[in-house]
N, C-alpha and C. Protein backbone atom coordinates (compact mmCIF):
# COMPACT_ATOMS: atom_id res chain seq x y z
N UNK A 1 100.87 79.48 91.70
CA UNK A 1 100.10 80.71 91.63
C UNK A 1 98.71 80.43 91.08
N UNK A 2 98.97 80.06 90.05
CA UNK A 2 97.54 79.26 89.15
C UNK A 2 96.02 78.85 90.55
N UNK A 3 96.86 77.61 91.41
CA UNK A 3 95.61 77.15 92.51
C UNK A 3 95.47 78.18 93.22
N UNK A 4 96.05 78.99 93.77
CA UNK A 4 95.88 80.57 94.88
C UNK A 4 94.61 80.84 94.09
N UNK A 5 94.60 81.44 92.73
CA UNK A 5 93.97 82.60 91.99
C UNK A 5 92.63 81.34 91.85
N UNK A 6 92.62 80.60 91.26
CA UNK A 6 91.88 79.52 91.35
C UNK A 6 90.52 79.65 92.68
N UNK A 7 91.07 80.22 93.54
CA UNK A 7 89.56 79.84 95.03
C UNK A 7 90.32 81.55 95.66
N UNK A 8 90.20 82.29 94.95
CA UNK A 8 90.23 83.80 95.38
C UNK A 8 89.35 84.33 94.41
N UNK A 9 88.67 85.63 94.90
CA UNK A 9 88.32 86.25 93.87
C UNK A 9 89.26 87.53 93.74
N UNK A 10 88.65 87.73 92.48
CA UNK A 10 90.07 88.96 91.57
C UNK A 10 89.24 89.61 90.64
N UNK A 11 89.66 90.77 90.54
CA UNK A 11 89.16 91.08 89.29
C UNK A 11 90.35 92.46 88.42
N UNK A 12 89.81 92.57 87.76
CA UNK A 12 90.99 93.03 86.61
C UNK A 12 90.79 94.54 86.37
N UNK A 13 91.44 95.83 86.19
CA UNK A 13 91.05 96.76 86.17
C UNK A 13 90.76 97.24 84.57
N UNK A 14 89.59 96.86 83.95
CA UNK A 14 89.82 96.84 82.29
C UNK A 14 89.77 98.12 81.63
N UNK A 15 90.89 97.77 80.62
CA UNK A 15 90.98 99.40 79.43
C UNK A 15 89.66 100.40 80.10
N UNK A 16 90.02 101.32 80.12
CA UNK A 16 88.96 102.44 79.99
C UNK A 16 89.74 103.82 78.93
N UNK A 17 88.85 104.34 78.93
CA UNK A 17 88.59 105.51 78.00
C UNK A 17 89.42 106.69 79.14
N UNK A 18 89.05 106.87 80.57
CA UNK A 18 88.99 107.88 81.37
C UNK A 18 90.07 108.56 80.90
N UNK A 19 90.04 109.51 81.51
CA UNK A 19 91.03 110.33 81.98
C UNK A 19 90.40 111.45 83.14
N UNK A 20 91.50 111.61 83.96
CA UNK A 20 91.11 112.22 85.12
C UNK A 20 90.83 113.74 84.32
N UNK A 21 89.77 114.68 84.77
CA UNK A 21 88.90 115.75 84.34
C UNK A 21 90.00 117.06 85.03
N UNK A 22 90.07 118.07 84.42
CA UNK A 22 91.14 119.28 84.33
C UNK A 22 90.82 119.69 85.49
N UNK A 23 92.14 120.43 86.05
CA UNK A 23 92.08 120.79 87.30
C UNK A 23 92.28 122.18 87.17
N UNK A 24 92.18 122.88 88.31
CA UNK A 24 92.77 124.02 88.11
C UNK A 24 93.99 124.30 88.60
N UNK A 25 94.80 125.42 88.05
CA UNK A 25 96.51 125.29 88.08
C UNK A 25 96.89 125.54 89.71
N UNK A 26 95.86 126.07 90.79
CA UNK A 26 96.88 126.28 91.69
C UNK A 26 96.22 125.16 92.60
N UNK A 27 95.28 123.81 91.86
CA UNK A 27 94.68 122.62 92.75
C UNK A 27 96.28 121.97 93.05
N UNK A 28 96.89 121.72 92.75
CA UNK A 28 98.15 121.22 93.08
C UNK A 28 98.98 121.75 94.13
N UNK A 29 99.00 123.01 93.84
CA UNK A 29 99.35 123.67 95.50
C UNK A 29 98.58 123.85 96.51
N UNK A 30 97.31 123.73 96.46
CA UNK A 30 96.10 123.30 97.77
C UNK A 30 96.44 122.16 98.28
N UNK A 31 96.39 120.55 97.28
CA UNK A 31 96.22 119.67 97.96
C UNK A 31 97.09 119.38 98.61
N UNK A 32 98.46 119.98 97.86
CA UNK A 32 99.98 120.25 98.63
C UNK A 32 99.61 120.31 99.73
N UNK A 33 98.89 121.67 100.55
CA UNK A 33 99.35 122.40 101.43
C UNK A 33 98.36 121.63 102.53
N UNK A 34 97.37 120.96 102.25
CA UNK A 34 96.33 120.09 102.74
C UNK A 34 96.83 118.53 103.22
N UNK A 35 97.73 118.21 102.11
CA UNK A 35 98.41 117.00 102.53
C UNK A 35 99.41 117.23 103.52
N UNK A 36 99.89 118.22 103.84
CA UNK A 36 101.54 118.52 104.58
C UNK A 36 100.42 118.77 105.73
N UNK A 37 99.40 119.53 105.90
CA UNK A 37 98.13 119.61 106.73
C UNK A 37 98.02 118.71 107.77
N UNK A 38 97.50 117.72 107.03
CA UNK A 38 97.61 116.57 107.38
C UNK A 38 98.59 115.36 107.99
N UNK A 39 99.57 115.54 107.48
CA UNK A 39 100.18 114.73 107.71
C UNK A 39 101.08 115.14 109.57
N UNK A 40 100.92 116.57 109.34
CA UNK A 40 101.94 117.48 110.28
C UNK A 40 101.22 117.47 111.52
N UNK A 41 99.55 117.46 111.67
CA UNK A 41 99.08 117.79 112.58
C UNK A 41 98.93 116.42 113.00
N UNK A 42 98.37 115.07 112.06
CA UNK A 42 98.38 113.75 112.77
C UNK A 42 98.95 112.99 113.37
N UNK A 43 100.72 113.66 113.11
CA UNK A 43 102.01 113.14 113.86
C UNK A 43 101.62 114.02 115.08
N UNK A 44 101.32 115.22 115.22
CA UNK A 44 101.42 115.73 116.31
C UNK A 44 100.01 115.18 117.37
N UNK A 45 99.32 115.01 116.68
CA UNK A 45 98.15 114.23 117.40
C UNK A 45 98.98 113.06 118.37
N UNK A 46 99.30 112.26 117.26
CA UNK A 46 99.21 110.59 117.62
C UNK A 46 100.50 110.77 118.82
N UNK A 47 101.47 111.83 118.71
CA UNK A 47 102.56 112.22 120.23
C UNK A 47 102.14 113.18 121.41
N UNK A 48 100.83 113.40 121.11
CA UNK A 48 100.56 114.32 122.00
C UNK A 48 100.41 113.72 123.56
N UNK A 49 100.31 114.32 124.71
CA UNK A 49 100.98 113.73 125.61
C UNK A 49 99.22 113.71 126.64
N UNK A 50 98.70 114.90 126.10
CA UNK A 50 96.85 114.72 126.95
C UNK A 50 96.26 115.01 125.88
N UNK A 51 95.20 114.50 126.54
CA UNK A 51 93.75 114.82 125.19
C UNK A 51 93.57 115.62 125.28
N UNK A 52 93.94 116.64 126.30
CA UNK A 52 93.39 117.72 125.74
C UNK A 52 94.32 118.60 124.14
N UNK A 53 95.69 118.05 124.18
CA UNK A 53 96.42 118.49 123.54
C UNK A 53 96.30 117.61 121.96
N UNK A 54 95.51 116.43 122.56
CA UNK A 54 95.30 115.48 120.94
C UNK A 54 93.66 116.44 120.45
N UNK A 55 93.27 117.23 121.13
CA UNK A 55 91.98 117.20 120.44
C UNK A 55 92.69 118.72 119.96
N UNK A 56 93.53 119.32 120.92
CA UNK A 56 93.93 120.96 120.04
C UNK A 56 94.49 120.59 118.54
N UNK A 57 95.29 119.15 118.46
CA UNK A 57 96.00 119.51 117.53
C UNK A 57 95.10 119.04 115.94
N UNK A 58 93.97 117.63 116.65
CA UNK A 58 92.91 117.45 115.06
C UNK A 58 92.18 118.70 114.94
N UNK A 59 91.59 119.76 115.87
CA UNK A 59 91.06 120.77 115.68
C UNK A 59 91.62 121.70 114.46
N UNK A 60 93.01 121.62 114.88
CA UNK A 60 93.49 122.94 114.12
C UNK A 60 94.04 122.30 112.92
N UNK A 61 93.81 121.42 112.77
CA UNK A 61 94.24 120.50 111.31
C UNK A 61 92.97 120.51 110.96
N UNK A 62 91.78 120.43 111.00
CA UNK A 62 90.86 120.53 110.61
C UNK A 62 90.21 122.02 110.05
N UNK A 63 90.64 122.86 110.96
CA UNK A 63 90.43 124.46 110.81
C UNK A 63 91.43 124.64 109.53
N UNK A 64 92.77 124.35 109.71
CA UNK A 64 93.43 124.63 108.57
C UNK A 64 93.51 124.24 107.20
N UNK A 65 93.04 122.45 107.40
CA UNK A 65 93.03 122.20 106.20
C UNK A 65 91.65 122.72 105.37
N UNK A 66 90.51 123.12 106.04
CA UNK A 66 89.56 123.68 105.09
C UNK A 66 89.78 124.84 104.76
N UNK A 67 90.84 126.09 105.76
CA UNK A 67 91.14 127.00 105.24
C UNK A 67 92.43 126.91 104.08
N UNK A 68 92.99 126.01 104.02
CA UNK A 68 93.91 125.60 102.70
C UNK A 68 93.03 125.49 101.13
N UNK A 69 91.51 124.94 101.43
CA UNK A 69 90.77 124.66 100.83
C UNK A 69 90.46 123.02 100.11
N UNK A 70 90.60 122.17 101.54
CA UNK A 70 90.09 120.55 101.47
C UNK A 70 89.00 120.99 100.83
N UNK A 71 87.86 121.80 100.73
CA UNK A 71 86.87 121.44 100.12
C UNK A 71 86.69 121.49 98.78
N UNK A 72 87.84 122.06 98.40
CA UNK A 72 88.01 122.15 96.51
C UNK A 72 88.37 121.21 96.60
N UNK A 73 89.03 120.57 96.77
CA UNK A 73 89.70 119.34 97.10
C UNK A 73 88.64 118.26 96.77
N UNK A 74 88.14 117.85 97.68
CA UNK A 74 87.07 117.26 97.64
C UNK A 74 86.11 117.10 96.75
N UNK A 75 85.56 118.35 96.34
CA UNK A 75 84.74 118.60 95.32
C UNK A 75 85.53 117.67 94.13
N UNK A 76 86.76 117.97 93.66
CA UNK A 76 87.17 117.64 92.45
C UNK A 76 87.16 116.16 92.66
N UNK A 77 87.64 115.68 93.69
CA UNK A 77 87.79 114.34 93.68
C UNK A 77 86.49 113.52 93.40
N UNK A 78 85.55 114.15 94.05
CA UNK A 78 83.97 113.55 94.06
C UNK A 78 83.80 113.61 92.27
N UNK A 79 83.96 114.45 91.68
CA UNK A 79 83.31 115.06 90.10
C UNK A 79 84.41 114.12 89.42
N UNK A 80 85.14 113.92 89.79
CA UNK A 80 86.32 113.04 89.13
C UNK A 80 85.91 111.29 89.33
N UNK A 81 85.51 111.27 90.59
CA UNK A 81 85.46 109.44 90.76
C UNK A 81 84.05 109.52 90.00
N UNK A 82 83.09 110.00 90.29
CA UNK A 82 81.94 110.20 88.95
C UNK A 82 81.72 110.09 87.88
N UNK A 83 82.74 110.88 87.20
CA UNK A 83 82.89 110.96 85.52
C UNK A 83 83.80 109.58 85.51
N UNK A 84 84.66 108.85 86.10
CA UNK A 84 85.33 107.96 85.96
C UNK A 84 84.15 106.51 86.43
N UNK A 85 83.56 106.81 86.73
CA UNK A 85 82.62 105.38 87.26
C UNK A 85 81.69 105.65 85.75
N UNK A 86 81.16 106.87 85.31
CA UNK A 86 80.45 106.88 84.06
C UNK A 86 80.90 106.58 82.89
N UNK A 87 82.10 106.82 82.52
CA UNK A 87 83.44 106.50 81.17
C UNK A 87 83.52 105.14 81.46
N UNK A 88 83.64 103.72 82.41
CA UNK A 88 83.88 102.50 82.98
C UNK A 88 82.33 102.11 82.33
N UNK A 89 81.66 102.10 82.85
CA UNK A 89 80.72 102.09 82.41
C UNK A 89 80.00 102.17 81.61
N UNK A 90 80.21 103.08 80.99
CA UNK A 90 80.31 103.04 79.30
C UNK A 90 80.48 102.11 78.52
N UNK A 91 82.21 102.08 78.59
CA UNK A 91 83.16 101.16 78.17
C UNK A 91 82.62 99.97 78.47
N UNK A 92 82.31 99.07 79.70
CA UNK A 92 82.04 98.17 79.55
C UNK A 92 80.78 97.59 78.77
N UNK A 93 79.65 98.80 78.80
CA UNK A 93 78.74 98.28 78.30
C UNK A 93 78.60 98.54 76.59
N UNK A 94 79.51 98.92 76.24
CA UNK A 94 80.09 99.12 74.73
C UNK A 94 81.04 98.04 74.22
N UNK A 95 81.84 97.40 75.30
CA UNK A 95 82.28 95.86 75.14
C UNK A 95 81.60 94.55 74.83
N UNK A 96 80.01 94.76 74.95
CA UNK A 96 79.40 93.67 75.42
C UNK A 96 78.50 93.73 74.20
């Protein structure tokens, strides 16, 4: 194992401070309903039998999952990998 790691590069995910930033109580049942969204319409995509029937079904996975509200979704995730790249950052430069 030693020679592998030796002529790879790697790197280590070090201590941080983070913690993922508060959500709101019904973000868990959005991304729910966004992930099942997803997952339901891409199976039906990837079996669909014409394009015309692969483009009905990303359409309406797309229509639905923003009406589920992907874009709260989103939002949080963006404000979250943010505050988590700034706390890392921190940290490391408080290590040094």
């Amino acid at each position: 194992m030693g020679d592998y790691l030796k002529h790879r590069y790697y790197s280590l995910i070090p201590a941080s401070t983070f913690s993922n930033i508060a959500k709101d109580d019904e973000y868990d049942i959005i991304i729910a309903q966004v992930s099942q969204c997803i997952v339901n319409y891409s199976r039906n995509a990837v079996y669909s039998e014409t394009e015309e029937e692969f483009e009905n079904n990303i359409g309406a996975m797309i229509e639905r999952g923003y009406a589920y509200g992907y874009e709260n979704c989103l939002e949080w995730a963006r404000k979250n990998a943010a505050e988590r790249y700034k706390t890392e950052t921190a940290d490391r430069i408080n290590r040094n």
